[in-house]
N, C-alpha and C. Protein backbone atom coordinates (compact mmCIF):
# COMPACT_ATOMS: atom_id res chain seq x y z
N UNK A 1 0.85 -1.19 0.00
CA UNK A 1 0.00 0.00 0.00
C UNK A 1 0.88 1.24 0.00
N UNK A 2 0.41 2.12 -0.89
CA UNK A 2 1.09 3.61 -0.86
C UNK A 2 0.32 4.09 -0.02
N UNK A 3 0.86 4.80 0.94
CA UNK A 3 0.44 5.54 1.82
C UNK A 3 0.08 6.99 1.29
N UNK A 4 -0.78 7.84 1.19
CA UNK A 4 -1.47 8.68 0.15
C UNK A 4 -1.74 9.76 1.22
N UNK A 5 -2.44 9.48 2.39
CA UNK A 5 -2.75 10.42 3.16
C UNK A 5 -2.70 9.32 4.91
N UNK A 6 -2.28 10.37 5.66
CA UNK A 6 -2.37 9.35 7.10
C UNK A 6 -2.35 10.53 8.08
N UNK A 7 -3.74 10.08 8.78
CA UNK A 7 -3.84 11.20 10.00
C UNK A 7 -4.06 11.30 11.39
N UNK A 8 -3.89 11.57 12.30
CA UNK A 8 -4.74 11.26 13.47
C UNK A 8 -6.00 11.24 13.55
N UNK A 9 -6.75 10.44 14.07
CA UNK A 9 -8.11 10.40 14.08
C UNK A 9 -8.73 10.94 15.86
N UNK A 10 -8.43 9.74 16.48
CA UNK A 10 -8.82 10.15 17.89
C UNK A 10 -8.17 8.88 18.87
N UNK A 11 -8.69 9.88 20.44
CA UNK A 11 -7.55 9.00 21.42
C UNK A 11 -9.25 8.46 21.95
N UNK A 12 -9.00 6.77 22.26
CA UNK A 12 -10.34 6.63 23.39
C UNK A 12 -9.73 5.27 24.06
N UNK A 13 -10.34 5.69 25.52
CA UNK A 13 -10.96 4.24 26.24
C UNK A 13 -11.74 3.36 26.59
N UNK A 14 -12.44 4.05 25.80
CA UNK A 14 -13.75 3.21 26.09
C UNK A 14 -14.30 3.12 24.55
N UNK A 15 -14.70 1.27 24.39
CA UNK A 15 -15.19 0.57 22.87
C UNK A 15 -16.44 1.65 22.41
N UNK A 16 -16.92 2.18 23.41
CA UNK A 16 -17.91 2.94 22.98
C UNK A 16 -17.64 4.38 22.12
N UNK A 17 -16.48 4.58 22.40
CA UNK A 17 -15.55 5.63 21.74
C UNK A 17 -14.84 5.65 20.63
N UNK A 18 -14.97 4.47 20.20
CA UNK A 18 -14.03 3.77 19.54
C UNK A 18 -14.86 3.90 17.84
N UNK A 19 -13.99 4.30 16.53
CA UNK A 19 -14.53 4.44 15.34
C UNK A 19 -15.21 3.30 14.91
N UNK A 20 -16.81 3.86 14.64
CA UNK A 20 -17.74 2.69 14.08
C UNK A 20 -17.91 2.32 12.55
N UNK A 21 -17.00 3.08 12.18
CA UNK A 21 -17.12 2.92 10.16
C UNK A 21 -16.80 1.18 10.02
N UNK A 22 -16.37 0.48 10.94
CA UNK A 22 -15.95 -1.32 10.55
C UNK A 22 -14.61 -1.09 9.46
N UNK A 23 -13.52 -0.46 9.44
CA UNK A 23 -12.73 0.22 8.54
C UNK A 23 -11.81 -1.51 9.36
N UNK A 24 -11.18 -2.14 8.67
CA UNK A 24 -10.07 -3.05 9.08
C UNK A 24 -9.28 -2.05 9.65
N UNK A 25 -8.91 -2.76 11.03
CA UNK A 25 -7.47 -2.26 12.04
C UNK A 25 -6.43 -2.92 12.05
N UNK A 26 -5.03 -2.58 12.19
CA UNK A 26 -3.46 -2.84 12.64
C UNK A 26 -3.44 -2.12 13.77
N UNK A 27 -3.20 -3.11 14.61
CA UNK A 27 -2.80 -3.17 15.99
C UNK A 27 -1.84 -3.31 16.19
N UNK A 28 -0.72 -2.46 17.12
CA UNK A 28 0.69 -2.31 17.19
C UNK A 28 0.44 -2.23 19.15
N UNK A 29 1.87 -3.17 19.69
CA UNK A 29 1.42 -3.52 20.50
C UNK A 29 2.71 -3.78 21.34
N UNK A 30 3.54 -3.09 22.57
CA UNK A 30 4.73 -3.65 22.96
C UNK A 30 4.99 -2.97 23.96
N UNK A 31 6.03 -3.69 25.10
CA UNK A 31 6.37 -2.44 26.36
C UNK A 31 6.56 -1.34 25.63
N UNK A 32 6.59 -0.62 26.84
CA UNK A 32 6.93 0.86 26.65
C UNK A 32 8.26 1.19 26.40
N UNK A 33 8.37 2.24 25.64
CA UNK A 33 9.52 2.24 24.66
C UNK A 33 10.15 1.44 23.60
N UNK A 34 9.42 0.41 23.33
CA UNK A 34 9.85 -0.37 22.85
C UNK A 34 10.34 0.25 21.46
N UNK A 35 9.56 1.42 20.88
CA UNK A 35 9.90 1.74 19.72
C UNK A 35 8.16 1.88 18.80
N UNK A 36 7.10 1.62 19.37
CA UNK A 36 6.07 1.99 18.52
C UNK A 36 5.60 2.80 18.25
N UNK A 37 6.18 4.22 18.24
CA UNK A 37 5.54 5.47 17.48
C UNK A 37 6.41 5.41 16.58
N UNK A 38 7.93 5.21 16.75
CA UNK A 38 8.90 5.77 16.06
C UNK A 38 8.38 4.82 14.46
N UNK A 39 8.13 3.00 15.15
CA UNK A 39 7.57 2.32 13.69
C UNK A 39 6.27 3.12 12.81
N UNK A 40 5.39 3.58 13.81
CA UNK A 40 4.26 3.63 13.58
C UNK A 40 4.33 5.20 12.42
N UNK A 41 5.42 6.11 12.63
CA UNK A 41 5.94 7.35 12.02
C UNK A 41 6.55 7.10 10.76
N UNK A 42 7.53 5.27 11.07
CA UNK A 42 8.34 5.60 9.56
C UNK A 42 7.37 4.45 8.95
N UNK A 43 6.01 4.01 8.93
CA UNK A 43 5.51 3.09 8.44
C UNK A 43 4.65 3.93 7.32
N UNK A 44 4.02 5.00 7.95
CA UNK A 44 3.38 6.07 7.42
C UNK A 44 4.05 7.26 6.58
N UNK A 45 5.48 7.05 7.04
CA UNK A 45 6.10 8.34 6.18
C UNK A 45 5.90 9.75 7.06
N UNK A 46 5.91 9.58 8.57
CA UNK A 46 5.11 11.54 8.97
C UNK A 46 5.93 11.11 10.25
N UNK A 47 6.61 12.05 9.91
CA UNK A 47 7.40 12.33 11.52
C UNK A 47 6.83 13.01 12.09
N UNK A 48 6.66 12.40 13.54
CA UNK A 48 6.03 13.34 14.80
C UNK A 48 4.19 12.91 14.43
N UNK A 49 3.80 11.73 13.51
CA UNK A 49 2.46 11.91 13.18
C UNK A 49 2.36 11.15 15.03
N UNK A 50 2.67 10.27 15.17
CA UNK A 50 2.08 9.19 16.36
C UNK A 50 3.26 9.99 17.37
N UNK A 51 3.12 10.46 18.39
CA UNK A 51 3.66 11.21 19.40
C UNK A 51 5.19 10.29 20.11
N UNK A 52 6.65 10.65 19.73
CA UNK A 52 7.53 9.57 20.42
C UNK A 52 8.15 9.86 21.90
N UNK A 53 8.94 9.82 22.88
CA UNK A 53 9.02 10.29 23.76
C UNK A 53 9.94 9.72 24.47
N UNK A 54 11.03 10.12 25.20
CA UNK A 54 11.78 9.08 25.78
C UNK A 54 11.77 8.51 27.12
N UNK A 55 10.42 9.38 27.70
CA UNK A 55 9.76 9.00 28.62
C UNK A 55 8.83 7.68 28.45
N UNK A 56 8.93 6.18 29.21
CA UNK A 56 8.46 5.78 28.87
C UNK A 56 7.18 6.27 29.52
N UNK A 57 5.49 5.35 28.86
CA UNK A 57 4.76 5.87 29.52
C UNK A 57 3.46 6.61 28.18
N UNK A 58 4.40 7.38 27.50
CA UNK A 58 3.86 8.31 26.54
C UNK A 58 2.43 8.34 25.80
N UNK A 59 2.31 7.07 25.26
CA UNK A 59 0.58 6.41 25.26
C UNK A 59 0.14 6.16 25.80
N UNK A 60 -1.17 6.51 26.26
CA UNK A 60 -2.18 6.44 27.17
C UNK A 60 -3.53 5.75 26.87
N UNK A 61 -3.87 6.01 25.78
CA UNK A 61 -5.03 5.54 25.12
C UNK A 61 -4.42 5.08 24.10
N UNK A 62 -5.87 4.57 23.52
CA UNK A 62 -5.71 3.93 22.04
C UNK A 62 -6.26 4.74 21.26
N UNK A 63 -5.06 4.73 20.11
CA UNK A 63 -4.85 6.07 19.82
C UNK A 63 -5.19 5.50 18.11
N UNK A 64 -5.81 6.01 17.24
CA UNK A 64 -6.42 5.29 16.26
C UNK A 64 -5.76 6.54 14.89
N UNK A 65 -5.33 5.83 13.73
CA UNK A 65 -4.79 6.74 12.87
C UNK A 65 -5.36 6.34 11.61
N UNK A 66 -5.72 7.28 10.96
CA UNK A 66 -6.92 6.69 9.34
C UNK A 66 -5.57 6.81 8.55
N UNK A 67 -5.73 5.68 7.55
CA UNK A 67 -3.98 5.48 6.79
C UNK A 67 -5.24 5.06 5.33
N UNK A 68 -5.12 6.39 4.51
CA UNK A 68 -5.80 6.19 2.98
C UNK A 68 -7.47 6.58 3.74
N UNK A 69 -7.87 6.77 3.97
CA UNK A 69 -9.63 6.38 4.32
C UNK A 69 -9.71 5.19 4.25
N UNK A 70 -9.22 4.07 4.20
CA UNK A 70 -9.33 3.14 3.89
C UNK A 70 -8.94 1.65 5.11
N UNK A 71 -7.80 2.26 6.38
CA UNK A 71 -7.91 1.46 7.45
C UNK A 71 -7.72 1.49 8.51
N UNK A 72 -7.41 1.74 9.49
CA UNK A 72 -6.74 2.25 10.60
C UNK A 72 -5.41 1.81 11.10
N UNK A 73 -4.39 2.38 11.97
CA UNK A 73 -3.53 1.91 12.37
C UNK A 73 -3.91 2.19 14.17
N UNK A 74 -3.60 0.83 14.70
CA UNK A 74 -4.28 1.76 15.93
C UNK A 74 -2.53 1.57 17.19
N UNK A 75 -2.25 2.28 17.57
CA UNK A 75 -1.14 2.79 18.47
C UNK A 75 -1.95 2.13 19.88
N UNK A 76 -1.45 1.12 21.05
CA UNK A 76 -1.99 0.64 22.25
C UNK A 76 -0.75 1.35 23.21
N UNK A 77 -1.66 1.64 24.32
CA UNK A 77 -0.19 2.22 25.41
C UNK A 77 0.65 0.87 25.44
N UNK A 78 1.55 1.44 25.98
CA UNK A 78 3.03 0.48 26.12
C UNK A 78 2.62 -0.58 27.71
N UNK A 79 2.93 -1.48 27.40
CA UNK A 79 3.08 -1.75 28.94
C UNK A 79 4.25 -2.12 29.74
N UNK A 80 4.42 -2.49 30.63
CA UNK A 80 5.65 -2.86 31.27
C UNK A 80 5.97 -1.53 32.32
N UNK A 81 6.93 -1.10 32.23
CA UNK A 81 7.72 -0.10 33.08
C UNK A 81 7.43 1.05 33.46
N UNK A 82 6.36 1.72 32.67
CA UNK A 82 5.90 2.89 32.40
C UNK A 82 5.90 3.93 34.28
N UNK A 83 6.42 4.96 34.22
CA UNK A 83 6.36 5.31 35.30
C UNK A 83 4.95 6.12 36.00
N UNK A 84 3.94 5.60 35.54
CA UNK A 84 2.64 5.74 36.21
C UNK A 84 2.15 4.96 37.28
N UNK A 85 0.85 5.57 37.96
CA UNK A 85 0.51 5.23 39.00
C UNK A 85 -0.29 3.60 38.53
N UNK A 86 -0.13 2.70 39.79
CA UNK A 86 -0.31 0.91 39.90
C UNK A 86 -1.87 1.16 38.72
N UNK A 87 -2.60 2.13 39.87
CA UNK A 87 -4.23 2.06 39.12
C UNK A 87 -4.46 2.22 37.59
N UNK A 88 -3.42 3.22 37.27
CA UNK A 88 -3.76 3.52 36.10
C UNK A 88 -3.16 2.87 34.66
N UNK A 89 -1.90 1.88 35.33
CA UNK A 89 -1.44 0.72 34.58
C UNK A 89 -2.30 0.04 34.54
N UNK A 90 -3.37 -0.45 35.32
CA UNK A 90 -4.08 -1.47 35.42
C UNK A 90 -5.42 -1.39 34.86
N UNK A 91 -6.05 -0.13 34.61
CA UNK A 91 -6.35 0.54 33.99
C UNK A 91 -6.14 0.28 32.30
N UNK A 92 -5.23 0.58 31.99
CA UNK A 92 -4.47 0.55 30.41
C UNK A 92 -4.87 -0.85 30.18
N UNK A 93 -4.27 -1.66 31.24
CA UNK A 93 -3.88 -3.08 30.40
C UNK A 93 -5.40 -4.33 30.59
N UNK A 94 -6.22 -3.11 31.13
CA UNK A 94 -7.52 -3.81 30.97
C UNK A 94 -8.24 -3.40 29.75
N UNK A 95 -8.33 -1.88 28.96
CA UNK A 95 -8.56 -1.39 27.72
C UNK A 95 -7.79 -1.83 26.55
N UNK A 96 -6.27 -2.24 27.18
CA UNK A 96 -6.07 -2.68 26.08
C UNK A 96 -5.83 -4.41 25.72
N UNK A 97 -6.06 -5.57 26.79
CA UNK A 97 -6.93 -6.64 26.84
C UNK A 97 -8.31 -6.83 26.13
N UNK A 98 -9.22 -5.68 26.62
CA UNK A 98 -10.08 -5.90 25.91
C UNK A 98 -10.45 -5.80 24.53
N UNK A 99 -9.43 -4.61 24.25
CA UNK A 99 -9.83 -4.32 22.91
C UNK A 99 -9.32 -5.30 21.79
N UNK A 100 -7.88 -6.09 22.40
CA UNK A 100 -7.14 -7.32 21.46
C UNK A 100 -8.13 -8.48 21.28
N UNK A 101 -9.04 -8.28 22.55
CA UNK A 101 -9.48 -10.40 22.46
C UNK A 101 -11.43 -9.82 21.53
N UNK A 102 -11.83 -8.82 22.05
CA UNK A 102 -13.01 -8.10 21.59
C UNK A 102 -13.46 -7.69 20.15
N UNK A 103 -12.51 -6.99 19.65
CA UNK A 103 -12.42 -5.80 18.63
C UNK A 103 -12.21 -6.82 17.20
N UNK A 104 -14.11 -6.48 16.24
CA UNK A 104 -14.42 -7.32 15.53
C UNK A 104 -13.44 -7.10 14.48
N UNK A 105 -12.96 -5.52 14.40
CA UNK A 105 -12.28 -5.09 13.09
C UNK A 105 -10.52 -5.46 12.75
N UNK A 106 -10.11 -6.03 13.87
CA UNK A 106 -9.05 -6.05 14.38
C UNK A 106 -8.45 -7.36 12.97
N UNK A 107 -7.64 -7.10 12.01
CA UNK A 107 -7.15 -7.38 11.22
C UNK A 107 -5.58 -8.47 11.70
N UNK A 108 -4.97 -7.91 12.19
CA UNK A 108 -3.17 -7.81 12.41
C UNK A 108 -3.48 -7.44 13.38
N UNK A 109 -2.31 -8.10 14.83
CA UNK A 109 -1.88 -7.44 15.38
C UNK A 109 -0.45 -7.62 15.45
N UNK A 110 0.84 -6.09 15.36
CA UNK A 110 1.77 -6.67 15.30
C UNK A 110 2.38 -6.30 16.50
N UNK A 111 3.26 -7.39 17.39
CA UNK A 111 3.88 -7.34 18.85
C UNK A 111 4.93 -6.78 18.19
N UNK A 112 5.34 -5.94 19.24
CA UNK A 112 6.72 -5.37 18.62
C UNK A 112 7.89 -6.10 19.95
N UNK A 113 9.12 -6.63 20.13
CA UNK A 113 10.06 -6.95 20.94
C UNK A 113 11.34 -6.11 20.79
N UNK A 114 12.08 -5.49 21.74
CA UNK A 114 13.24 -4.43 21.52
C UNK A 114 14.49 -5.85 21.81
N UNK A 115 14.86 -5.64 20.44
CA UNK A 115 15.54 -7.09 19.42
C UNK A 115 17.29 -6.66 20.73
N UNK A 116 17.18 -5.97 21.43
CA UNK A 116 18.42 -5.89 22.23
C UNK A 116 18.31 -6.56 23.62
N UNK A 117 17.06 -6.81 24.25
CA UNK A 117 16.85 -7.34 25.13
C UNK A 117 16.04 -8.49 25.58
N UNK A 118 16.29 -9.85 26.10
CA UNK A 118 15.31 -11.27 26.35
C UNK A 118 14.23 -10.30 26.43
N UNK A 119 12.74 -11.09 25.83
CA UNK A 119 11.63 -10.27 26.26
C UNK A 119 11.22 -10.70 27.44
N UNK A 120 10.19 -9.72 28.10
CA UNK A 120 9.82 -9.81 29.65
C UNK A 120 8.94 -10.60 29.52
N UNK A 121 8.06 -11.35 30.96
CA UNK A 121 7.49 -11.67 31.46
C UNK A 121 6.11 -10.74 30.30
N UNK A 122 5.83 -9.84 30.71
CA UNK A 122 5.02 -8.70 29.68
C UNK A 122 4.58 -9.05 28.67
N UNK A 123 6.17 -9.47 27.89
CA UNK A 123 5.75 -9.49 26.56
C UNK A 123 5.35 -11.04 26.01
N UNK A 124 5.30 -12.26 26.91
CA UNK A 124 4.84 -13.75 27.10
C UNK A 124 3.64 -13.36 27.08
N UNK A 125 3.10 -12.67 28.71
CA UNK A 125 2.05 -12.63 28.67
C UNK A 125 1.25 -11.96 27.65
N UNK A 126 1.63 -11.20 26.57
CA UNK A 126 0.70 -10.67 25.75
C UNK A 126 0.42 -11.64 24.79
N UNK A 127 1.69 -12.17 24.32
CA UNK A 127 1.80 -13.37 23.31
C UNK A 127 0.54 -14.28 23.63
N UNK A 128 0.91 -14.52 24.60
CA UNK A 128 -0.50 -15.73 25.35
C UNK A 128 -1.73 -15.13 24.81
N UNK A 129 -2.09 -13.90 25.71
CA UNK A 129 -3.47 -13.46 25.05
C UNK A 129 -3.53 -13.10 24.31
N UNK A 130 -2.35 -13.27 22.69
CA UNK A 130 -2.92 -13.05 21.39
C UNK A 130 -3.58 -14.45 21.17
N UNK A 131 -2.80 -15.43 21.66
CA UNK A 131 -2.83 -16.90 21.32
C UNK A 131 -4.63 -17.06 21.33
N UNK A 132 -4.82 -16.76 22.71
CA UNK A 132 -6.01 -17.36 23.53
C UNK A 132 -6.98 -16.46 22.58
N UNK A 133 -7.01 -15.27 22.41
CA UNK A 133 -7.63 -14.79 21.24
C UNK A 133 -8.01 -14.80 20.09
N UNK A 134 -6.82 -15.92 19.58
CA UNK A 134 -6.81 -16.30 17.95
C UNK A 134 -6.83 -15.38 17.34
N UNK A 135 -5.63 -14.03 17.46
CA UNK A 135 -6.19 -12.77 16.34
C UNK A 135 -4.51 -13.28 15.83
N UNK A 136 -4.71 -12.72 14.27
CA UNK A 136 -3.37 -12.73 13.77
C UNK A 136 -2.35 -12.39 14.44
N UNK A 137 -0.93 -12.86 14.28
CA UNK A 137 0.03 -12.10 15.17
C UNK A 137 1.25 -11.71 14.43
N UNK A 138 2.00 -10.70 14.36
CA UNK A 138 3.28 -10.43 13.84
C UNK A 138 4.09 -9.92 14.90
N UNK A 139 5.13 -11.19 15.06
CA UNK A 139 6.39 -10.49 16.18
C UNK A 139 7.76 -9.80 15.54
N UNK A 140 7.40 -8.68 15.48
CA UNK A 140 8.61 -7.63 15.37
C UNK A 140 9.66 -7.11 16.67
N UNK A 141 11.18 -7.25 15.70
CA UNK A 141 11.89 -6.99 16.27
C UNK A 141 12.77 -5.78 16.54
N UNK A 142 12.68 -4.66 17.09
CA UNK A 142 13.18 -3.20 17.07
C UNK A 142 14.00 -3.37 17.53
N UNK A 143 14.86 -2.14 16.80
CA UNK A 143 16.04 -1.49 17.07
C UNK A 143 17.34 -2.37 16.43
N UNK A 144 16.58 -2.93 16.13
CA UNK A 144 17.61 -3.99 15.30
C UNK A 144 19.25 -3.40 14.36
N UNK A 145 18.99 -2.37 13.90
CA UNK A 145 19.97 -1.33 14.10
C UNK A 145 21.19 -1.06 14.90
N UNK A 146 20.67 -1.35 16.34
CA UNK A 146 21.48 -1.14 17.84
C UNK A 146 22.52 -2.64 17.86
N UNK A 147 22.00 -3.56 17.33
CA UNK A 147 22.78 -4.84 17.48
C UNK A 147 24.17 -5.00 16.41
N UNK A 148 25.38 -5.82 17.12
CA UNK A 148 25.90 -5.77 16.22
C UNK A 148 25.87 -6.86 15.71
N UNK A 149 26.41 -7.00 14.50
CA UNK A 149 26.08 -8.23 13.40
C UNK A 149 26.22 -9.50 14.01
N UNK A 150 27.21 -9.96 14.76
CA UNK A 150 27.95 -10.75 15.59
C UNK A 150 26.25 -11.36 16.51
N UNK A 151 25.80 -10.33 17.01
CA UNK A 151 24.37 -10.37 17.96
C UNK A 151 23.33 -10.86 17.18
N UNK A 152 23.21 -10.59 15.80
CA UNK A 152 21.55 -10.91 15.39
C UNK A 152 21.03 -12.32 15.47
N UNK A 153 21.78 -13.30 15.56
CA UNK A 153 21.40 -14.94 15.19
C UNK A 153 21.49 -15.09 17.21
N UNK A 154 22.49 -15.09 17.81
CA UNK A 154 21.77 -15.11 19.31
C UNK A 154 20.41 -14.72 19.45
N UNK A 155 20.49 -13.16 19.30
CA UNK A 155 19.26 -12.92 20.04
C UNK A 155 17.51 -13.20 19.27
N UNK A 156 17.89 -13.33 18.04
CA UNK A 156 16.68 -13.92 17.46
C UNK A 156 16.30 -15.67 18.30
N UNK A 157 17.50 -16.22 18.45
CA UNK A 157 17.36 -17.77 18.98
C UNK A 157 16.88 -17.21 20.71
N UNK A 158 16.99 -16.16 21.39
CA UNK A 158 16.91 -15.52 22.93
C UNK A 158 15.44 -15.30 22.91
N UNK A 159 14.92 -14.48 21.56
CA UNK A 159 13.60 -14.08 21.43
C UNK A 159 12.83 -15.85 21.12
N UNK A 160 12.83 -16.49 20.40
CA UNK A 160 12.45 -17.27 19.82
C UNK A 160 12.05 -18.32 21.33
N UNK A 161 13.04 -18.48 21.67
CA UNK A 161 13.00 -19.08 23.07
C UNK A 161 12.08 -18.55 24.18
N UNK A 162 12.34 -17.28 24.90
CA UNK A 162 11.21 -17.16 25.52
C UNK A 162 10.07 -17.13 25.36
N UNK A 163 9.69 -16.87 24.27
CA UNK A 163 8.26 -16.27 23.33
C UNK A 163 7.57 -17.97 23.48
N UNK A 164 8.41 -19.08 23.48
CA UNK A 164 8.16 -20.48 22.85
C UNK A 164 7.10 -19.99 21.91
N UNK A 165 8.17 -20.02 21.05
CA UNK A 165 7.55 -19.88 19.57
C UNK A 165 8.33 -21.14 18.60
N UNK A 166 8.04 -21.53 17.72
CA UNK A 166 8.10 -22.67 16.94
C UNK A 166 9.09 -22.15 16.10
N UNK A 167 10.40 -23.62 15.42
CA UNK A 167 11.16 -22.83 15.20
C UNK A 167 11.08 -22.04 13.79
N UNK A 168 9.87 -22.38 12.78
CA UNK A 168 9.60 -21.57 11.69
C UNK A 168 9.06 -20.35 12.01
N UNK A 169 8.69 -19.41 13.48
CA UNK A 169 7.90 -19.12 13.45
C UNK A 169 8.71 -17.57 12.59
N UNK A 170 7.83 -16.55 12.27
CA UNK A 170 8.09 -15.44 11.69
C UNK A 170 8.65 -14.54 12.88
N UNK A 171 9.93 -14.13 13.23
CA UNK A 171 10.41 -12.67 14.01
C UNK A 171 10.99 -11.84 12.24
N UNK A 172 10.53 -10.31 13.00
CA UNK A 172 10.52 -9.62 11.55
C UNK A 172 11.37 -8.54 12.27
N UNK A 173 13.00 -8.36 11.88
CA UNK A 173 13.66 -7.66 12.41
C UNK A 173 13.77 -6.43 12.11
N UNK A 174 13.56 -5.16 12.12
CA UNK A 174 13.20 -4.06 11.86
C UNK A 174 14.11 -2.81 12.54
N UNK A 175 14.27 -1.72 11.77
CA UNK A 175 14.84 -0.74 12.44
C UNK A 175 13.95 0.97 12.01
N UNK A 176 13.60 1.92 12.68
CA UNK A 176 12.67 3.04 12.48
C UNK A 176 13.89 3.73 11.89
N UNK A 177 15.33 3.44 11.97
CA UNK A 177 16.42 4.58 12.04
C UNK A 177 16.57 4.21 10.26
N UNK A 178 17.07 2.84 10.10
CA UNK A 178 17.70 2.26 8.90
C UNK A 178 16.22 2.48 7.83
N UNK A 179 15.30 1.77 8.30
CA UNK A 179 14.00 1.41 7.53
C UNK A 179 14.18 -0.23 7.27
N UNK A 180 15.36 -0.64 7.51
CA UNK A 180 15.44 -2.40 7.43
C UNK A 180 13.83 -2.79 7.93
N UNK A 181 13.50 -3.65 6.76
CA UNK A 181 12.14 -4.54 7.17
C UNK A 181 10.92 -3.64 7.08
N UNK A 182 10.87 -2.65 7.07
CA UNK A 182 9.59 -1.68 6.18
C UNK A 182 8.81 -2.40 5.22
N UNK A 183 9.73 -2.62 4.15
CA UNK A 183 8.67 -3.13 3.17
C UNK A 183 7.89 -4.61 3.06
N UNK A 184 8.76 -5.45 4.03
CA UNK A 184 8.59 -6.67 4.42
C UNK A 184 7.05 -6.31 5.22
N UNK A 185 7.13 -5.83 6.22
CA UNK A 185 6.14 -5.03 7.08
C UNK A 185 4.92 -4.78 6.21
N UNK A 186 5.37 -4.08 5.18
CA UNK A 186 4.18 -3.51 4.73
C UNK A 186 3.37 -4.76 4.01
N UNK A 187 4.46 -5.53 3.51
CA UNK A 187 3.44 -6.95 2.84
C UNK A 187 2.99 -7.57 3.71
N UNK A 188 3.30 -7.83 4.24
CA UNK A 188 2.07 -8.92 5.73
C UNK A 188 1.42 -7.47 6.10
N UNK A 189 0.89 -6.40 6.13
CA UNK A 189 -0.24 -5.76 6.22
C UNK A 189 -0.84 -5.57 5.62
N UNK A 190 -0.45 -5.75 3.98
CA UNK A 190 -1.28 -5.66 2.82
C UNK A 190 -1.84 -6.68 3.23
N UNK A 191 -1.37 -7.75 3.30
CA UNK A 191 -2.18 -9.11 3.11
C UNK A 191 -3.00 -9.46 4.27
N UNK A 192 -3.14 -8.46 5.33
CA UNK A 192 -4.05 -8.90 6.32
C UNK A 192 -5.02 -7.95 5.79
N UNK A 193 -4.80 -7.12 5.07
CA UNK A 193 -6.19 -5.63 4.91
C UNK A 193 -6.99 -6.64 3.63
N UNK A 194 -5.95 -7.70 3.31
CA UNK A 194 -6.39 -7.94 1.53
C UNK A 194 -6.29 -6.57 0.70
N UNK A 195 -5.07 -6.52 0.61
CA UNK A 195 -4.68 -5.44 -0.60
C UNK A 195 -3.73 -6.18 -1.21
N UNK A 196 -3.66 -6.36 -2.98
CA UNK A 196 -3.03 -6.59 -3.34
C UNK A 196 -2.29 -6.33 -4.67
């Protein structure tokens, strides 16, 4: 897909808030900081479109972006580390639970993993409730950039391992800085929107 026009739409927490056009969604999905505005900016081509921050924390809602009139990209707060209050983590990771196992429009969702570090406890447990959900899944690997060459075949076998993921399974190594794996990216989203 050429990206033609891509905009913010709106921030909500509640499904009731949430855009009723039935437009297919991409769901982007990973601790905090992991790197999902910065993907979510060079996927679209618009710097500064999805808000980045080096605070983790920075998403709060689900934050929904019209890409063509044609689908959404939707931005989920980060979880893990975020330096907010217990309630209001708990909070997040109940809106954004619900909206993964719930949400009829929900096309793709892609996990993002920061390809420099074993993933957490966090990022299992999300895996799980994509599983238990049965929604598509794409595990991306950020920052992939940061590693040196010597590192990429470890830590893909580090990711692969905790995730217990199978050993064909798809990790899609990616960088927001390089653009490595963009276009790879963009074909497994074509093919979940059915664009072809």
């Amino acid at each position: 897909m050429k990206v033609v026009q891509a905009e913010f739409v709106k921030s909500a927490l509640r499904p009731e808030d949430y855009p009723k056009d039935r437009r297919p969604e991409i769901a982007f999905v990973g601790r905090s900081n992991v790197g999902k505005s910065s993907l979510l900016n060079k996927l679209l081509c618009r710097n500064g479109l999805a808000k980045t921050s080096g605070t983790p924390g920075k998403t709060q809602t689900v934050n929904f972006f019209d890409v063509n009139g044609t689908c959404y990209f939707v931005d989920l707060p980060g979880y893990g580390y975020a330096k907010v209050p217990l309630a209001l983590k708990k909070k997040w990771n109940q809106v954004m639970v619900a909206y993964l196992r719930e949400r009829a429009t929900l096309r793709l969702v892609v996990a993002l993993v920061d390809a420099r570090h074993k993933p957490t406890e966090n990022d299992v447990f999300m895996l799980e409730t994509l599983e238990e959900a049965e929604k598509p899944t794409l595990i991306v690997a950020t920052k992939w950039d940061k590693l040196k060459r010597s590192e990429h075949q470890k830590q893909m076998k580090t990711i692969q391992k905790t995730l217990v993921l199978d050993e064909e399974a798809l990790i899609l190594p990616v960088s927001s800085v390089t653009g490595l794996g963009m276009m790879d990216l963009w074909n497994i989203i074509d093919e979940a929107l059915g664009v072809g």
